[in-house]
PDB file of N, CA and C in Angstrom:
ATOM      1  N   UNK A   1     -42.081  -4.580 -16.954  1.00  0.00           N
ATOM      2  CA  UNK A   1     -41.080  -5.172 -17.833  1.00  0.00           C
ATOM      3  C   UNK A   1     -41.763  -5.561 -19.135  1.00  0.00           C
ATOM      4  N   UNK A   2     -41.092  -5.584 -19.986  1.00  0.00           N
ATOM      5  CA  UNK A   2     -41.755  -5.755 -21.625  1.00  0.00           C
ATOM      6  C   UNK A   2     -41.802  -7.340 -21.743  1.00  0.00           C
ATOM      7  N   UNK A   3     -42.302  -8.008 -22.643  1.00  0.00           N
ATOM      8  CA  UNK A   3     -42.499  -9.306 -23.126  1.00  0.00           C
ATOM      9  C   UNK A   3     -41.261  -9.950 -22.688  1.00  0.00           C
ATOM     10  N   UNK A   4     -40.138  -9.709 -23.007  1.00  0.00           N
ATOM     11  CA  UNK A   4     -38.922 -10.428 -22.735  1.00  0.00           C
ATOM     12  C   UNK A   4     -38.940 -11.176 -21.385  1.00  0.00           C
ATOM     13  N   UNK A   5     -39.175  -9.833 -20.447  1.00  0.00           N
ATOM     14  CA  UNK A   5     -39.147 -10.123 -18.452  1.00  0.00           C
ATOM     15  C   UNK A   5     -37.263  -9.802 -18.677  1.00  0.00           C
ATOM     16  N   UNK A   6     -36.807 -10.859 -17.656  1.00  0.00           N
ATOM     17  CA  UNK A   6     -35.615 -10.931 -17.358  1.00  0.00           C
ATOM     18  C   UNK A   6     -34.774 -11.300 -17.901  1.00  0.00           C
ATOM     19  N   UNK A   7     -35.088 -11.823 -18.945  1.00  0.00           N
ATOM     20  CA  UNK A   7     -34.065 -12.678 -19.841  1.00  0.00           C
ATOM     21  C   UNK A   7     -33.841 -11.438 -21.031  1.00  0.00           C
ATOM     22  N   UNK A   8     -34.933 -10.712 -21.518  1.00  0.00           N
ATOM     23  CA  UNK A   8     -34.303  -9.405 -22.164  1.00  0.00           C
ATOM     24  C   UNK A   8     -33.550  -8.809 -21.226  1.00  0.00           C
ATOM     25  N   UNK A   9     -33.678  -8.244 -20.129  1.00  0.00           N
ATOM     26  CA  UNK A   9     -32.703  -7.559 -19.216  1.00  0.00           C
ATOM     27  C   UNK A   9     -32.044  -7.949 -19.112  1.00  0.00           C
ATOM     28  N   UNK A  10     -31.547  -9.285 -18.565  1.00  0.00           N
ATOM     29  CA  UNK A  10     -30.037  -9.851 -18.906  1.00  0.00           C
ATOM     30  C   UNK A  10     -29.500  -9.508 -19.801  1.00  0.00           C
ATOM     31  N   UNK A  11     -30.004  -9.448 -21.157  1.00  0.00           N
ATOM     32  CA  UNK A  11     -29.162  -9.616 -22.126  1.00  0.00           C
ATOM     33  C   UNK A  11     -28.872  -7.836 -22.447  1.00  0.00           C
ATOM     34  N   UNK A  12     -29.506  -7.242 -22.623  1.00  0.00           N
ATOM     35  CA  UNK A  12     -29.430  -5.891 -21.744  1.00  0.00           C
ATOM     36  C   UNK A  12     -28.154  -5.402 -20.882  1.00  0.00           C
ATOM     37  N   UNK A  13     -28.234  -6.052 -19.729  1.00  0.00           N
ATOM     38  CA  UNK A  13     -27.086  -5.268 -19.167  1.00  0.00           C
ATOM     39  C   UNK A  13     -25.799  -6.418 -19.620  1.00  0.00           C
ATOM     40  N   UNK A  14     -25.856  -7.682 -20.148  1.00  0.00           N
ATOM     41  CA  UNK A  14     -24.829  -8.123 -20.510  1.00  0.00           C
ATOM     42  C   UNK A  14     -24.451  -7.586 -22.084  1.00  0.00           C
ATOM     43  N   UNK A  15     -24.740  -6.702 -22.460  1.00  0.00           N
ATOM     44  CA  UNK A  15     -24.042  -6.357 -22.962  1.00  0.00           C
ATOM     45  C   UNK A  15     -23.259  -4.878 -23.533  1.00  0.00           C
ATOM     46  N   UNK A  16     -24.609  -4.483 -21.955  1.00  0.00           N
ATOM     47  CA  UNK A  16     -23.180  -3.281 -21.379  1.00  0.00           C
ATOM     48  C   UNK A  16     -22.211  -3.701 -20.950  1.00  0.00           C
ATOM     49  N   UNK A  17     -22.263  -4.855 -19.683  1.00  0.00           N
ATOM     50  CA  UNK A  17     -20.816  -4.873 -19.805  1.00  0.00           C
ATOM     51  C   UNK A  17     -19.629  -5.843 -20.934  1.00  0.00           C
ATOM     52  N   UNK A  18     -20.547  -6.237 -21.829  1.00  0.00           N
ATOM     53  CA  UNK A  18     -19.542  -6.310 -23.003  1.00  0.00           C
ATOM     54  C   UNK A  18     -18.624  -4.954 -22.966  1.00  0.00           C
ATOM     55  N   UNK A  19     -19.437  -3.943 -23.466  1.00  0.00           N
ATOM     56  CA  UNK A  19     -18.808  -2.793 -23.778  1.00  0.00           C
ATOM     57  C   UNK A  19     -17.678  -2.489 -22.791  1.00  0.00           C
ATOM     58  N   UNK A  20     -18.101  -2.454 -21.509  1.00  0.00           N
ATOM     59  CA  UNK A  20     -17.226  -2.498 -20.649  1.00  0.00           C
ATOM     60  C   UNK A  20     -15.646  -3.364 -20.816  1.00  0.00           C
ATOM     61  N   UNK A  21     -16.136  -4.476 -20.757  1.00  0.00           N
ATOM     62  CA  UNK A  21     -15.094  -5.513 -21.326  1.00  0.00           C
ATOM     63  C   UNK A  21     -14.316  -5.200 -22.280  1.00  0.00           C
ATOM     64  N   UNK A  22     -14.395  -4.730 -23.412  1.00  0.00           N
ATOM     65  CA  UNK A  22     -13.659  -3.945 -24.177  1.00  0.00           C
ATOM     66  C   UNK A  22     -12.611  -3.420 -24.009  1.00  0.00           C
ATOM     67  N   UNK A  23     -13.274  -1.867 -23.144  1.00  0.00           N
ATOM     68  CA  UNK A  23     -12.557  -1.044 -22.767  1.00  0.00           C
ATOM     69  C   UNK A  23     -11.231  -1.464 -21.951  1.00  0.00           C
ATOM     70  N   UNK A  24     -11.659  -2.414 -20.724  1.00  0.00           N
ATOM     71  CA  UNK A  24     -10.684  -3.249 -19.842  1.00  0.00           C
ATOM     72  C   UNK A  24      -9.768  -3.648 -20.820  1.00  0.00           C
ATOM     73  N   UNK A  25      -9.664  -4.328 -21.866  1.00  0.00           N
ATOM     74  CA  UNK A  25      -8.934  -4.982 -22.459  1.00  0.00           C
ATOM     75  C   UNK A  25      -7.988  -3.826 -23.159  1.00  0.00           C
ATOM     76  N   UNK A  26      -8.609  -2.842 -23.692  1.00  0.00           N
ATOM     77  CA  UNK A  26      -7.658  -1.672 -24.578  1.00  0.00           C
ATOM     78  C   UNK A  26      -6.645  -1.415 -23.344  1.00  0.00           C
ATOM     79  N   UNK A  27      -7.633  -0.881 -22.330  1.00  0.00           N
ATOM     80  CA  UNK A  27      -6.028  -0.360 -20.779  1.00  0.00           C
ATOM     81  C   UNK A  27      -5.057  -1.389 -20.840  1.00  0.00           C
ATOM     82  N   UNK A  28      -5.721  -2.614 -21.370  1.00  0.00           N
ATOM     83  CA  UNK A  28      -4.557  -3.554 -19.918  1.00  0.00           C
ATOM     84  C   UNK A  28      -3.454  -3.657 -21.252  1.00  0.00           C
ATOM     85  N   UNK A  29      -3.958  -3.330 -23.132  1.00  0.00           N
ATOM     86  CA  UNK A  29      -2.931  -3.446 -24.078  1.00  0.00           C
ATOM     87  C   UNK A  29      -2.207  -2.363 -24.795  1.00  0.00           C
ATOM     88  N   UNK A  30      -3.228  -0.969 -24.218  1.00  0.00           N
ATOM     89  CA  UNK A  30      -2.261   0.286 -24.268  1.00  0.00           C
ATOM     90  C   UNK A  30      -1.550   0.788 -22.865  1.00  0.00           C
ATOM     91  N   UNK A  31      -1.969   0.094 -21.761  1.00  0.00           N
ATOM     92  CA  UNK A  31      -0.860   0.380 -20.778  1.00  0.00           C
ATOM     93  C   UNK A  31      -0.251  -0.647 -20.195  1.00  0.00           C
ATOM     94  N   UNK A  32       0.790  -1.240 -20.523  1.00  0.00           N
ATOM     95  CA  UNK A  32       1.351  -2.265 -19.893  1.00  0.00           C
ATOM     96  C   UNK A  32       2.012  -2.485 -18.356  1.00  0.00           C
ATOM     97  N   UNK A  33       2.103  -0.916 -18.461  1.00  0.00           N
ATOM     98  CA  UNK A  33       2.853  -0.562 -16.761  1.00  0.00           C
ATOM     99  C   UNK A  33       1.954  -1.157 -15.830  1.00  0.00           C
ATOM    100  N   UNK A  34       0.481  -1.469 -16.232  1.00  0.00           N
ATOM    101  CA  UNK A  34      -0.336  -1.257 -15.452  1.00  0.00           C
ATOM    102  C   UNK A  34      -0.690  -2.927 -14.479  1.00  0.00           C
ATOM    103  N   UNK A  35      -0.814  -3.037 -13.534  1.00  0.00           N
ATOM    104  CA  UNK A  35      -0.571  -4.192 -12.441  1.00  0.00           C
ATOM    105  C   UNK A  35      -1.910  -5.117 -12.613  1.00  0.00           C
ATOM    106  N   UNK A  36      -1.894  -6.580 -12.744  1.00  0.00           N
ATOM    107  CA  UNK A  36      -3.082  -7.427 -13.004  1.00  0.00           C
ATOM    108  C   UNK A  36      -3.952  -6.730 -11.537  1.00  0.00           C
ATOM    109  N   UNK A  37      -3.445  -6.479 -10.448  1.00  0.00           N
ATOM    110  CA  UNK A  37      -4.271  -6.112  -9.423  1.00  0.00           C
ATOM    111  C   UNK A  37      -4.541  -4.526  -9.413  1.00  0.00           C
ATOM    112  N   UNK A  38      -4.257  -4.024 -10.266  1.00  0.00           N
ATOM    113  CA  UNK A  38      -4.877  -2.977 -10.877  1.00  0.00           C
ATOM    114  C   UNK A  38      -5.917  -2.815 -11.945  1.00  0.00           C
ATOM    115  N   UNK A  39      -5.742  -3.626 -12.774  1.00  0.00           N
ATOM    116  CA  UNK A  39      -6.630  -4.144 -14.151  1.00  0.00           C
ATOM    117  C   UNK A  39      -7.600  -4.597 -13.517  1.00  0.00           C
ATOM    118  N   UNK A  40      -7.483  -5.582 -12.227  1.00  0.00           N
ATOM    119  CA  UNK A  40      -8.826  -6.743 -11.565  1.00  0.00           C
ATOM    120  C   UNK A  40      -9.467  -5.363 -10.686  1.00  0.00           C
ATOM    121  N   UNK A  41      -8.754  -4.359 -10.484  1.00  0.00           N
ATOM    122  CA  UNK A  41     -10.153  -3.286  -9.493  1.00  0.00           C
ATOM    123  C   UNK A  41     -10.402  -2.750 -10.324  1.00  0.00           C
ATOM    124  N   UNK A  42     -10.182  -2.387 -11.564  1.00  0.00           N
ATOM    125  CA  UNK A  42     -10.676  -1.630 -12.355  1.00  0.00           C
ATOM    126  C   UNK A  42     -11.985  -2.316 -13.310  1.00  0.00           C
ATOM    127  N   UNK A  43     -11.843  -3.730 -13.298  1.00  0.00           N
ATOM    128  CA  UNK A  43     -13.274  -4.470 -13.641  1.00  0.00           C
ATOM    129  C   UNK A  43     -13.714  -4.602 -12.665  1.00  0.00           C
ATOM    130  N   UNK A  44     -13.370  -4.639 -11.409  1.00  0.00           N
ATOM    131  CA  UNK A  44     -14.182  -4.909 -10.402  1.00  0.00           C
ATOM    132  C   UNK A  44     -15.227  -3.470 -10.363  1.00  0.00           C
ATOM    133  N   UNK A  45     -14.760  -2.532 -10.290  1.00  0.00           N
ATOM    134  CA  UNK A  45     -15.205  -0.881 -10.729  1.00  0.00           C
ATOM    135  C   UNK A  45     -16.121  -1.022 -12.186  1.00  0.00           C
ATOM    136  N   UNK A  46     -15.935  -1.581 -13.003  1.00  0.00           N
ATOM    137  CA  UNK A  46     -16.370  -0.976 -14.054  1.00  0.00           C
ATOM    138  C   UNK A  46     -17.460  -1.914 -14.539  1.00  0.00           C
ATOM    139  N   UNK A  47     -17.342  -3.456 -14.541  1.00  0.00           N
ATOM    140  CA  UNK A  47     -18.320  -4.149 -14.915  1.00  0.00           C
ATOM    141  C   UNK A  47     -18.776  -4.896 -14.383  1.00  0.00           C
ATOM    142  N   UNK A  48     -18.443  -5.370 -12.741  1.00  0.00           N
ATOM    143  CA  UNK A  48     -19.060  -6.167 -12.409  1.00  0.00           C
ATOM    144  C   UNK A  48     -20.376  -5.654 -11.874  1.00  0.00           C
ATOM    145  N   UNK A  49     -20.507  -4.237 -11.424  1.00  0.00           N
ATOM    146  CA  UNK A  49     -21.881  -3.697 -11.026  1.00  0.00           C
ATOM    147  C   UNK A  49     -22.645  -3.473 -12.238  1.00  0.00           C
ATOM    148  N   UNK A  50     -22.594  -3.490 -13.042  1.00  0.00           N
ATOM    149  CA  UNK A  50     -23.159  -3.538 -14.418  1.00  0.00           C
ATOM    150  C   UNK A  50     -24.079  -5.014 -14.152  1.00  0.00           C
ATOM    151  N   UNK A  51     -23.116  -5.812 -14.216  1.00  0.00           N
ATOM    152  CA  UNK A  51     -23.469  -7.479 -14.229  1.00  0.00           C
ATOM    153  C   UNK A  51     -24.515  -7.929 -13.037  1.00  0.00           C
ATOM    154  N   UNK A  52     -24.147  -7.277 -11.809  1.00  0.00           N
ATOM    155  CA  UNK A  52     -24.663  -7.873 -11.110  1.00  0.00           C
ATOM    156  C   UNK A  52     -26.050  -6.797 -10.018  1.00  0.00           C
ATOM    157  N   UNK A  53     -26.146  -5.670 -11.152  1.00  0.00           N
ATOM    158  CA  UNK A  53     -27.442  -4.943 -11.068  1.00  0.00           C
ATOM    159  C   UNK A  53     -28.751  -5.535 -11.223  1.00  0.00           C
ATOM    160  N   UNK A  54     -29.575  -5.256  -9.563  1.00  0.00           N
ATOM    161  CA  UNK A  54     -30.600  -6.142  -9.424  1.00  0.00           C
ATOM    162  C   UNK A  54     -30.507  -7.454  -9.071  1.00  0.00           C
ATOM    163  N   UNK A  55     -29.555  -8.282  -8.951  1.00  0.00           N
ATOM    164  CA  UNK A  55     -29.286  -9.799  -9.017  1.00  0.00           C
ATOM    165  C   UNK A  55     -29.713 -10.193  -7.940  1.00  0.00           C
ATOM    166  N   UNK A  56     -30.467  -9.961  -7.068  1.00  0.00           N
ATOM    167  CA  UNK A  56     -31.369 -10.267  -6.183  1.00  0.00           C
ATOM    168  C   UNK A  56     -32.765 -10.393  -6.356  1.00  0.00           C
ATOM    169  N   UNK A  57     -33.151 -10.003  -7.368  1.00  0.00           N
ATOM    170  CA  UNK A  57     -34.617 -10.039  -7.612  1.00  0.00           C
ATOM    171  C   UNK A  57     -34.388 -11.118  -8.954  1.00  0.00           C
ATOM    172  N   UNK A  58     -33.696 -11.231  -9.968  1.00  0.00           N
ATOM    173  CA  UNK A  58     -33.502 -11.857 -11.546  1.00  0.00           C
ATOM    174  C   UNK A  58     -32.227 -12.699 -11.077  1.00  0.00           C
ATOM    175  N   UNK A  59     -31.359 -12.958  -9.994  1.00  0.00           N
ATOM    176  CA  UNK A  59     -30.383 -13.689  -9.965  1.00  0.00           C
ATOM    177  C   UNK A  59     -31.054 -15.679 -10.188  1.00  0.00           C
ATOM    178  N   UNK A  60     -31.708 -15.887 -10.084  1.00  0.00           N
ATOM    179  CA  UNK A  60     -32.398 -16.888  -9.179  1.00  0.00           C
ATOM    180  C   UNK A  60     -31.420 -18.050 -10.390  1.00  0.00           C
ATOM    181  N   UNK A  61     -30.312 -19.089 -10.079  1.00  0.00           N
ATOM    182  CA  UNK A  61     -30.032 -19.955 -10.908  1.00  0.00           C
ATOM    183  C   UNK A  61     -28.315 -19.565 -11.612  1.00  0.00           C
ATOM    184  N   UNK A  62     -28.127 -20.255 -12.844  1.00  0.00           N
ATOM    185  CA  UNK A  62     -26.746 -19.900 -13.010  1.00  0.00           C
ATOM    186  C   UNK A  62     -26.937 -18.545 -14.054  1.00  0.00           C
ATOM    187  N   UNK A  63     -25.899 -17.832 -14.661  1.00  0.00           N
ATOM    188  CA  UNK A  63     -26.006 -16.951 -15.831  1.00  0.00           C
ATOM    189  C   UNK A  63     -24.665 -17.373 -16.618  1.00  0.00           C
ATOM    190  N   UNK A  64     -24.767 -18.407 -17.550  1.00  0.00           N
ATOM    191  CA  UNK A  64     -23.421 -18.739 -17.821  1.00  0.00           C
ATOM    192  C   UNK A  64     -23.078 -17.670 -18.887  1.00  0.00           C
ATOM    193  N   UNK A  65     -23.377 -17.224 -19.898  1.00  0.00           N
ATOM    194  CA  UNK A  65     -22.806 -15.887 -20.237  1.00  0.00           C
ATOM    195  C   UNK A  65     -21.790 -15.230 -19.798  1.00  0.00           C
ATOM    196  N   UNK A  66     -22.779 -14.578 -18.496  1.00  0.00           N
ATOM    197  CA  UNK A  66     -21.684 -13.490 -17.426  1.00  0.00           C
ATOM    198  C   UNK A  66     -20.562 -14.347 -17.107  1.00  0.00           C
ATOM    199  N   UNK A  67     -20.644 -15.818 -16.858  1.00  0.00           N
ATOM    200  CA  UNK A  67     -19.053 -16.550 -15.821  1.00  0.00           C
ATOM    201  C   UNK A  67     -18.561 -16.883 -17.214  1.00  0.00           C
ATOM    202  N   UNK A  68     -18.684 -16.841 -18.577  1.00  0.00           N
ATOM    203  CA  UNK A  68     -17.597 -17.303 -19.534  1.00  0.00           C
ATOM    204  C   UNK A  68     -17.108 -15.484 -19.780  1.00  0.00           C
ATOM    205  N   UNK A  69     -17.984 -14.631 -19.657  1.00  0.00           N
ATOM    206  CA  UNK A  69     -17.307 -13.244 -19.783  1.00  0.00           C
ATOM    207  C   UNK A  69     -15.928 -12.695 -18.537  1.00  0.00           C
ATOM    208  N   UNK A  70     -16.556 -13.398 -17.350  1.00  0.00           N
ATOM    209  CA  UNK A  70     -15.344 -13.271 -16.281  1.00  0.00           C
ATOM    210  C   UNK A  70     -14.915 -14.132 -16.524  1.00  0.00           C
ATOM    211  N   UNK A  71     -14.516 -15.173 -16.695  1.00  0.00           N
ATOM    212  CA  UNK A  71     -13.457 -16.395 -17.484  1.00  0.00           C
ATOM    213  C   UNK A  71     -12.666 -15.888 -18.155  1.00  0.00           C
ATOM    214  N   UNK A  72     -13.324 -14.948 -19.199  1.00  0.00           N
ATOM    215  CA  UNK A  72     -12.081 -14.605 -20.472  1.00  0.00           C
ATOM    216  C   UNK A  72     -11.727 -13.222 -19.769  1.00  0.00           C
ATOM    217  N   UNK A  73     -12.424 -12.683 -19.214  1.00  0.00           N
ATOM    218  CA  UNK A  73     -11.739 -11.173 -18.290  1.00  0.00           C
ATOM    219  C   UNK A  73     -10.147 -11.875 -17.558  1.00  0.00           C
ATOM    220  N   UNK A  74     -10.475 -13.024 -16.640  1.00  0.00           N
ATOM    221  CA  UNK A  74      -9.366 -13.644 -15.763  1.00  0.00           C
ATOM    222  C   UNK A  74      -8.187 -14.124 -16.518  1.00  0.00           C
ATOM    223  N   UNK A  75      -8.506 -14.948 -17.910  1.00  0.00           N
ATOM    224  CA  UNK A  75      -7.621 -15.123 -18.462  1.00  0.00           C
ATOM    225  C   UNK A  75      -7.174 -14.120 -19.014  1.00  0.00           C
ATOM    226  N   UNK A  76      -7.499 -12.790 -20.197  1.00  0.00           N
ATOM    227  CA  UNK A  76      -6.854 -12.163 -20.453  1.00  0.00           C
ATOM    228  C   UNK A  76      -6.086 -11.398 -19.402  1.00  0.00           C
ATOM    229  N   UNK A  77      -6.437 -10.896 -17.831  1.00  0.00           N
ATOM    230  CA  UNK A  77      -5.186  -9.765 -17.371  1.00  0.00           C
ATOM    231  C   UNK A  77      -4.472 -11.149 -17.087  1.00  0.00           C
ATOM    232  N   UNK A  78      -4.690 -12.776 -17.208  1.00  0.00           N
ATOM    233  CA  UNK A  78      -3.054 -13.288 -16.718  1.00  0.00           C
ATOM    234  C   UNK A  78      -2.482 -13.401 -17.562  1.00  0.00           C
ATOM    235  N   UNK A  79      -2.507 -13.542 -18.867  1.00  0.00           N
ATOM    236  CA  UNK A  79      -2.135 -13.585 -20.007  1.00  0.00           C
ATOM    237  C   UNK A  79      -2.041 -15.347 -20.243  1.00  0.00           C
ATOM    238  N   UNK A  80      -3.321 -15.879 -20.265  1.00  0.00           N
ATOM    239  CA  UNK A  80      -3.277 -17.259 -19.684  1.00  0.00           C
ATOM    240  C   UNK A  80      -4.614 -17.514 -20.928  1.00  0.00           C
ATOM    241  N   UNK A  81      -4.527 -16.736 -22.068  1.00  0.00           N
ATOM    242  CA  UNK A  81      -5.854 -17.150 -23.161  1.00  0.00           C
ATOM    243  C   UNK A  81      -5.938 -18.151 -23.739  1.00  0.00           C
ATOM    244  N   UNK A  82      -6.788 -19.117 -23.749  1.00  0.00           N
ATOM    245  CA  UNK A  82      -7.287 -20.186 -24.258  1.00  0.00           C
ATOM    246  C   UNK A  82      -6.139 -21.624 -23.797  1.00  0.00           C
ATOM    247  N   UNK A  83      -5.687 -21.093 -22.682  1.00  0.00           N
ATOM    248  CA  UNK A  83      -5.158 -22.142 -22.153  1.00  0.00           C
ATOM    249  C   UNK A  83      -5.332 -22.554 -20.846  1.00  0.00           C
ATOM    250  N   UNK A  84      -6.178 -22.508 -20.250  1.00  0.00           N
ATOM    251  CA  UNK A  84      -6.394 -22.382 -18.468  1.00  0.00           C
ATOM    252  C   UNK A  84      -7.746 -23.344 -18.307  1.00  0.00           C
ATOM    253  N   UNK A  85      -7.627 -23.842 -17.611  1.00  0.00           N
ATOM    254  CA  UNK A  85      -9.112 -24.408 -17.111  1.00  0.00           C
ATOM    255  C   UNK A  85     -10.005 -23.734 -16.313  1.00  0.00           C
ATOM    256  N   UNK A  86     -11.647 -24.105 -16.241  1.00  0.00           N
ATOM    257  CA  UNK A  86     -12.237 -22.831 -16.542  1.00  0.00           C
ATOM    258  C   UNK A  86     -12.813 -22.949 -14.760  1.00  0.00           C
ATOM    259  N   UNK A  87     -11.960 -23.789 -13.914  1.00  0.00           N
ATOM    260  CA  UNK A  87     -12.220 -24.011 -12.224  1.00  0.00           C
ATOM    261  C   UNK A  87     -10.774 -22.950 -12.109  1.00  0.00           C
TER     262      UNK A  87
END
């Protein structure tokens, strides 16, 4: 691992799944047909293995980053933004 260690890699794969995150958000506002329990397997599919690659060896403690990125993932498919508490 380079100078960073784990804390560059975190930031690394957090922000692949930024990118990821993105994308989730374009489906869930160019397809509306589409079901919050459809939108939630499709991040479950798309970024949470992103996020939680390796997290057995670098998990050790909290990653608040990643839980305010699933925070705003949860609030946007309920349509519940910047109004929800974050339990």
């Amino acid at each position: 691992m380079d100078k960073g260690g784990w804390n560059s890699f975190k930031e690394r794969i957090f922000q692949k799944a930024k990118k990821k995150y993105g994308l989730v958000l374009i489906l869930h506002a160019r397809h509306t047909f589409l079901s919050t329990s459809a939108l939630t397997k499709i991040w479950q599919a798309l970024v949470r293995p992103i996020m939680e690659y390796a997290a057995e060896i670098w998990g050790e403690g909290n990653w608040e980053k990643a839980e305010i990125l699933q925070r705003e993932m949860g609030r946007n498919l309920l349509g519940h933004v910047g109004n929800s508490a974050n339990e």
